[in-house]
Protein backbone atom coordinates (compact mmCIF):
# COMPACT_ATOMS: atom_id res chain seq x y z
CA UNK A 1 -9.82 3.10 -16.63
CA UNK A 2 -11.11 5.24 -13.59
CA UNK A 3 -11.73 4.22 -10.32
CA UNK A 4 -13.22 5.88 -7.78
CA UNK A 5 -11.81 5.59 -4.37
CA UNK A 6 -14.69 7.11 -2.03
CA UNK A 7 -14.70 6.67 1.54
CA UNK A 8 -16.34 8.08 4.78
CA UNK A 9 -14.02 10.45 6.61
CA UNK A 10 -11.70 8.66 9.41
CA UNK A 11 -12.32 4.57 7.55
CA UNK A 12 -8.78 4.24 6.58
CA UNK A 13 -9.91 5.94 3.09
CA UNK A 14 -6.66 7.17 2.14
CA UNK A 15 -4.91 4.16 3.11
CA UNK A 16 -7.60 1.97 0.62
CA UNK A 17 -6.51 4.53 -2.05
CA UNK A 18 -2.88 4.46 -1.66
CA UNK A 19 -3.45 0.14 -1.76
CA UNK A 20 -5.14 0.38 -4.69
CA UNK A 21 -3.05 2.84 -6.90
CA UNK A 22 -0.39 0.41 -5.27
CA UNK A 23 -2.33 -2.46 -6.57
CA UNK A 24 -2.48 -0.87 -10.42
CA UNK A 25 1.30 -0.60 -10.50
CA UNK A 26 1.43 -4.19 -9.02
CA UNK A 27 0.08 -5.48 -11.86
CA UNK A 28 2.32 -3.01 -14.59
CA UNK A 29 -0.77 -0.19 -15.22
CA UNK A 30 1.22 3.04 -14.35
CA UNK A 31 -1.09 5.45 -12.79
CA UNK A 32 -1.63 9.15 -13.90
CA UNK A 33 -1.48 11.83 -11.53
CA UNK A 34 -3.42 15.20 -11.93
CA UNK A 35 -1.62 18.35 -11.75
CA UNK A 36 -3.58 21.91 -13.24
CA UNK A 37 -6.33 22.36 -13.62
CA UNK A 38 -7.83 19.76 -11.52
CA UNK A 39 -5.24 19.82 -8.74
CA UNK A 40 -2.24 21.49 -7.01
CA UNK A 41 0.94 20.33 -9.01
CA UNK A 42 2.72 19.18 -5.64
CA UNK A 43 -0.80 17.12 -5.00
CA UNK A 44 -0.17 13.49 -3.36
CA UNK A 45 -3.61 12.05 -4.61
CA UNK A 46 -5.99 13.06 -6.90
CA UNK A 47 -8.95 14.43 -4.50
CA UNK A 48 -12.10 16.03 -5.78
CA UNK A 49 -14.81 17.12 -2.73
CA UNK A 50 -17.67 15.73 -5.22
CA UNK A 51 -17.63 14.00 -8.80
CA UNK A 52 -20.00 14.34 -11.87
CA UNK A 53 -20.18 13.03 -15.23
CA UNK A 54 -18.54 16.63 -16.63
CA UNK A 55 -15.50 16.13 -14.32
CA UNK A 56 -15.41 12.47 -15.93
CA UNK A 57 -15.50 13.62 -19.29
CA UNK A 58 -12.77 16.61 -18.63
CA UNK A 59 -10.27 13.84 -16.87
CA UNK A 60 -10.98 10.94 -19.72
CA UNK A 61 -9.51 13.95 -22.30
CA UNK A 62 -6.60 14.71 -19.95
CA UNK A 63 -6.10 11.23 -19.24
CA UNK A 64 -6.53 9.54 -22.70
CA UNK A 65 -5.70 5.76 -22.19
CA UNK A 66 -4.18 5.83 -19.08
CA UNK A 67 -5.53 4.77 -15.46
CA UNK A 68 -6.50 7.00 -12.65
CA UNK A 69 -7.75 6.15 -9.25
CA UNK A 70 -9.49 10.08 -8.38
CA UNK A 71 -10.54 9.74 -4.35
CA UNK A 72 -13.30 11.46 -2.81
CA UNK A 73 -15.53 12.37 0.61
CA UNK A 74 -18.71 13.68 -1.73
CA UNK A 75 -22.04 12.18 -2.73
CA UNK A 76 -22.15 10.08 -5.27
CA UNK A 77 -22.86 10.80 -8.82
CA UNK A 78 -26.34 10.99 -10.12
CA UNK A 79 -25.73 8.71 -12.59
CA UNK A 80 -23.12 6.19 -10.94
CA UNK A 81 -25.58 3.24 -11.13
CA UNK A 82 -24.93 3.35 -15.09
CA UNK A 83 -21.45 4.61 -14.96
CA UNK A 84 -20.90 1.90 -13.31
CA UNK A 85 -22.78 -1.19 -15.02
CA UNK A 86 -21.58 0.60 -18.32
CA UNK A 87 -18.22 -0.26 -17.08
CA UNK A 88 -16.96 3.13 -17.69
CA UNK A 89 -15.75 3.85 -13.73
CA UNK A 90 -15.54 1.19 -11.06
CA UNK A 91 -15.55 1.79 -7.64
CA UNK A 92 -14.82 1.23 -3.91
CA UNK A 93 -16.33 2.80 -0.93
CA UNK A 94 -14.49 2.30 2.88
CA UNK A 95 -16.69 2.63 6.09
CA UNK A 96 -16.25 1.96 10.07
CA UNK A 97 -17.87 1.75 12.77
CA UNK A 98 -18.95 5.37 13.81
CA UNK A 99 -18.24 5.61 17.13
CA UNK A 100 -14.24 5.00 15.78
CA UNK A 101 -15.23 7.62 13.28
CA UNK A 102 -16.39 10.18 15.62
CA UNK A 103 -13.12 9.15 18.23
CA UNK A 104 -10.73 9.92 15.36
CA UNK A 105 -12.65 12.79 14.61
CA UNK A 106 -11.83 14.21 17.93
CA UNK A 107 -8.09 13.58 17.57
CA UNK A 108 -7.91 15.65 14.83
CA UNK A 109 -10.12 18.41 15.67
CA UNK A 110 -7.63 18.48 18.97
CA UNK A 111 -4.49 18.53 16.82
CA UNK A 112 -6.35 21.42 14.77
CA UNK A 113 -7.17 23.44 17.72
CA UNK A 114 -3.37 23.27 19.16
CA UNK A 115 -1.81 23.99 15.63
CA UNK A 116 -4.24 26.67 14.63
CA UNK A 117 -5.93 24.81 11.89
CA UNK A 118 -9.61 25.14 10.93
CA UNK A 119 -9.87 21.95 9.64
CA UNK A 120 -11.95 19.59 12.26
CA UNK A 121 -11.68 22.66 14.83
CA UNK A 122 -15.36 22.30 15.90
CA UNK A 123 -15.37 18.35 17.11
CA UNK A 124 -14.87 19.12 20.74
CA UNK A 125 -17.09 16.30 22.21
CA UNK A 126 -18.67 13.04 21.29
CA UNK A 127 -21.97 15.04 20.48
CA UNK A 128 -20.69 17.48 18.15
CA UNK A 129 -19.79 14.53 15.58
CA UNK A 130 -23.31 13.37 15.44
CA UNK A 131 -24.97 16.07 12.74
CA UNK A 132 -22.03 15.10 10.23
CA UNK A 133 -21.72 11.36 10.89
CA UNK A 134 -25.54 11.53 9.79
CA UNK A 135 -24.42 13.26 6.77
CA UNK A 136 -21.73 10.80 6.13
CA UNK A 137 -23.88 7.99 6.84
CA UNK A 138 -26.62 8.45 4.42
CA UNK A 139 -23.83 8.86 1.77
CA UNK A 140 -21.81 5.80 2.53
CA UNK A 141 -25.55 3.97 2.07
CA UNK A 142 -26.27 6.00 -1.18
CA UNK A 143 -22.58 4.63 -2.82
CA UNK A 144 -22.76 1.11 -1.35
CA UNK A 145 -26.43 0.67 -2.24
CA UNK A 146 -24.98 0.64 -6.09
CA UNK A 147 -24.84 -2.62 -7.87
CA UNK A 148 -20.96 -3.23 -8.47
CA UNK A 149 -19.51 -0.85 -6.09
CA UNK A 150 -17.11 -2.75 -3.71
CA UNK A 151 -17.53 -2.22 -0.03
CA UNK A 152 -14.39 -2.14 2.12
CA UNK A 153 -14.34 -1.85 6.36
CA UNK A 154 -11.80 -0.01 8.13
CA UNK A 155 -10.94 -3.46 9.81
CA UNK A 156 -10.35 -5.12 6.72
CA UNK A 157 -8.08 -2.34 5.00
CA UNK A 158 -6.11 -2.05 8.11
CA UNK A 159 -5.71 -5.53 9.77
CA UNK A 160 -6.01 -7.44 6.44
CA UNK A 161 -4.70 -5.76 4.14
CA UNK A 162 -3.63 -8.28 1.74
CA UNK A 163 -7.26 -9.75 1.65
CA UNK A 164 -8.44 -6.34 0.43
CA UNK A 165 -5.55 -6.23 -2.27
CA UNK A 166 -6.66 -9.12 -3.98
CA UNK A 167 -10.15 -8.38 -3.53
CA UNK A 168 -9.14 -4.96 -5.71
CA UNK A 169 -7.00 -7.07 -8.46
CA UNK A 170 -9.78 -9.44 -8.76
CA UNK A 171 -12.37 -5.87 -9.50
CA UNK A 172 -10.21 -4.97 -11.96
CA UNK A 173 -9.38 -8.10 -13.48
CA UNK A 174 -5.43 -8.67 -13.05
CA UNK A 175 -3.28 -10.94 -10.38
CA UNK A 176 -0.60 -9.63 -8.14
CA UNK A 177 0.87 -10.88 -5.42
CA UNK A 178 -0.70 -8.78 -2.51
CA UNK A 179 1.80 -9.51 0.39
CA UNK A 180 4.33 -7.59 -2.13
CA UNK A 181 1.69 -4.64 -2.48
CA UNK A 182 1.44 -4.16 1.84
CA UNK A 183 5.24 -4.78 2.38
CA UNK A 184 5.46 -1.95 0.60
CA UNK A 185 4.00 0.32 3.37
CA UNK A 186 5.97 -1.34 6.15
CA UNK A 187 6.21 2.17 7.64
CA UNK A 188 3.38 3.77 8.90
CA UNK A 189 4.25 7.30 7.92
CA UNK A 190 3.82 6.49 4.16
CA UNK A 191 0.29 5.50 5.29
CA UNK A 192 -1.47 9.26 4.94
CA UNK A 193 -3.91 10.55 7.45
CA UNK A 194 -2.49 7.54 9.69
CA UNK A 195 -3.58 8.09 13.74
CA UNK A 196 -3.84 5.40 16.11
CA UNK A 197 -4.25 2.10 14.33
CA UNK A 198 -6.23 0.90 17.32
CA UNK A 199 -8.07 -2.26 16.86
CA UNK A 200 -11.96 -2.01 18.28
CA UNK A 201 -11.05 1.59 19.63
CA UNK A 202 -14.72 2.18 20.67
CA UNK A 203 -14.02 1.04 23.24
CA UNK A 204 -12.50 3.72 24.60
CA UNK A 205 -16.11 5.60 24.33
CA UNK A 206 -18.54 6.25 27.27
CA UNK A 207 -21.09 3.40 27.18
CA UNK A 208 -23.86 5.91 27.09
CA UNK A 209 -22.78 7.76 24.76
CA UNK A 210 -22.15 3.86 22.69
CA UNK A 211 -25.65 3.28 23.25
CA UNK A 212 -26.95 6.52 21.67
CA UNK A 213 -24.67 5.78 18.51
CA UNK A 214 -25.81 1.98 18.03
CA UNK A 215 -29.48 3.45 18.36
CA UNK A 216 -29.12 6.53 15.69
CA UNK A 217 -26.73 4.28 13.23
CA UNK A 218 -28.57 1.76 13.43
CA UNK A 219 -29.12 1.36 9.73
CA UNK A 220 -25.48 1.09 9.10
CA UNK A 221 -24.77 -1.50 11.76
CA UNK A 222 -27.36 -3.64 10.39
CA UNK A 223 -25.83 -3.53 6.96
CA UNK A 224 -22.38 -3.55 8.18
CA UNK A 225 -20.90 -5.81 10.36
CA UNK A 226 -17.53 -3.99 11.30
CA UNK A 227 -15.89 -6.06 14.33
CA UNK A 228 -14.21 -9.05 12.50
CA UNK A 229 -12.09 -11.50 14.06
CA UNK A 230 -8.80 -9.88 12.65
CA UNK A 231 -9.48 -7.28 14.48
CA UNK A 232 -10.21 -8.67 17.68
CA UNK A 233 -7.24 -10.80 17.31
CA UNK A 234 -5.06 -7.17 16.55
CA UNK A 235 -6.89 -5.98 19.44
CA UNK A 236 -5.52 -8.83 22.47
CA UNK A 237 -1.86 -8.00 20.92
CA UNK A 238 -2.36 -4.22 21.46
CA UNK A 239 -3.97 -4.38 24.95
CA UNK A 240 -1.17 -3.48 26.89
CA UNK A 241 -0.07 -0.93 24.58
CA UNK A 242 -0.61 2.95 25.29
CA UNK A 243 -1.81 4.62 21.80
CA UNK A 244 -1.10 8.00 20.96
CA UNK A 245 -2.92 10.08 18.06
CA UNK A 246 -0.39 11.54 15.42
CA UNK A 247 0.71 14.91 15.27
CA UNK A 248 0.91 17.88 13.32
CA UNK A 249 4.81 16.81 12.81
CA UNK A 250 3.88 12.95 12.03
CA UNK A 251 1.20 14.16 9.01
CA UNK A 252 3.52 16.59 7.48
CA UNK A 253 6.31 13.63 7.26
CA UNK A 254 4.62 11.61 6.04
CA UNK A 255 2.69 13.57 2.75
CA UNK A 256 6.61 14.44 2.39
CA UNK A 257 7.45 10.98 1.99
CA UNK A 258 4.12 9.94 -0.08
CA UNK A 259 5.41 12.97 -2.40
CA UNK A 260 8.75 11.25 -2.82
CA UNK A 261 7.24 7.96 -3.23
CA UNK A 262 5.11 9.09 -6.67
């Protein structure tokens, strides 16, 4: 089986695909990693900027019978409305609110700026996330629009993270026991990409600059409604709690210990 693991950047996307290749081997499917030619042979996840049917048909060879779970930030394929109902892939897509999105965003383009790092560089203030939240946006609505593709918040994945693991085993048919499946990222640094872990962080954000955010997204709030009552409760035990984005130091440890966990 494949599964696609897509997410918007900054929604707790890697965390959804580390739960759900977590979830396979719950439930006795091992799960193949890629090495060449498709990725780096020290890879931690099997990442692809965009898939297509030919990528598909190149991993099925490679793959044979096995499962995969291949994760991704790209549009969607053309054809994923009959790759999915044909039951050939199945899918997930993670989303959250934006103006969280375009917070973290901000984070790392700081930690990128100290360390040298291209990678987020330009996110400097609230404004300069807008152009590619758009971006991300439309494709988030383009892959959840898709009959059969499940739709997990940031929220969910992070504050109930059990309810998400059984909504996954029940997708792809099998029963595990889901409390086992998050126990088994007690620590945060096996969680990759991990930063704050605030609950309801916008509100750190300018209430002008909220406004122009629930006015330009406000497709996505309509169709999403991201501030559930996990969350809120996460949020009254954090309040008096000072939050600190990860470093440089904290993201290298912990893709060292996802490598020793596969």
């Amino acid at each position: 089986m494949i599964y696609i693991s897509y997410g918007v950047t900054k929604s707790a996307s890697t965390f959804l695909y580390q739960l759900t290749e977590e979830t396979f081997r719950a439930a006795g499917r091992k799960v193949a990693r890629l090495g060449h030619p498709f990725r780096p042979l020290d890879s931690v996840e099997n990442y692809f900027n965009f898939i297509e049917t030919e990528l598909l048909d190149e991993i099925e060879k490679a793959i044979g019978s096995q499962d995969i779970i291949l994760k991704t930030h790209g549009t969607p394929p053309r054809d994923l409305a009959q790759l999915v109902a044909s039951g050939r892939v199945m899918v997930s897509a993670s989303i959250r609110d934006p103006r969280e999105i375009a917070l973290s965003m901000l984070d790392h383009g700081n930690r990128s700026r100290r360390w040298r790092a291209s990678r987020f560089s330009e996110f400097v203030t609230v404004a300069d996330t807008l152009h590619a939240l758009d971006l991300q946006a439309a494709c988030f609505l383009s892959w959840a629009g898709t009959p059969g593709v499940a739709v997990f918040k940031y929220n969910d994945i992070c504050f109930e993270s059990a309810v998400v693991v059984r909504r996954i085993a029940a997708q792809i048919g099998v029963e595990v026991d889901a409390e086992a499946v998050t126990r088994s990222f007690g620590s945060k640094t096996l969680i990759g990409q991990f930063s704050k872990g605030k609950a309801l962080r916008y509100s750190e954000m300018d209430s002008g600059d909220q406004a122009v955010f629930l006015e330009r997204f406000a497709a996505l709030y309509d169709a999403c409604d991201f501030e559930t009552e996990a969350a809120r409760r996460v949020a009254q035990t954090q309040a008096r709690r000072s939050f600190r984005p990860s470093g440089e130091l904290r993201q290298a440890i912990s893709t060292l210990r996802r490598r020793f966990r596969i």
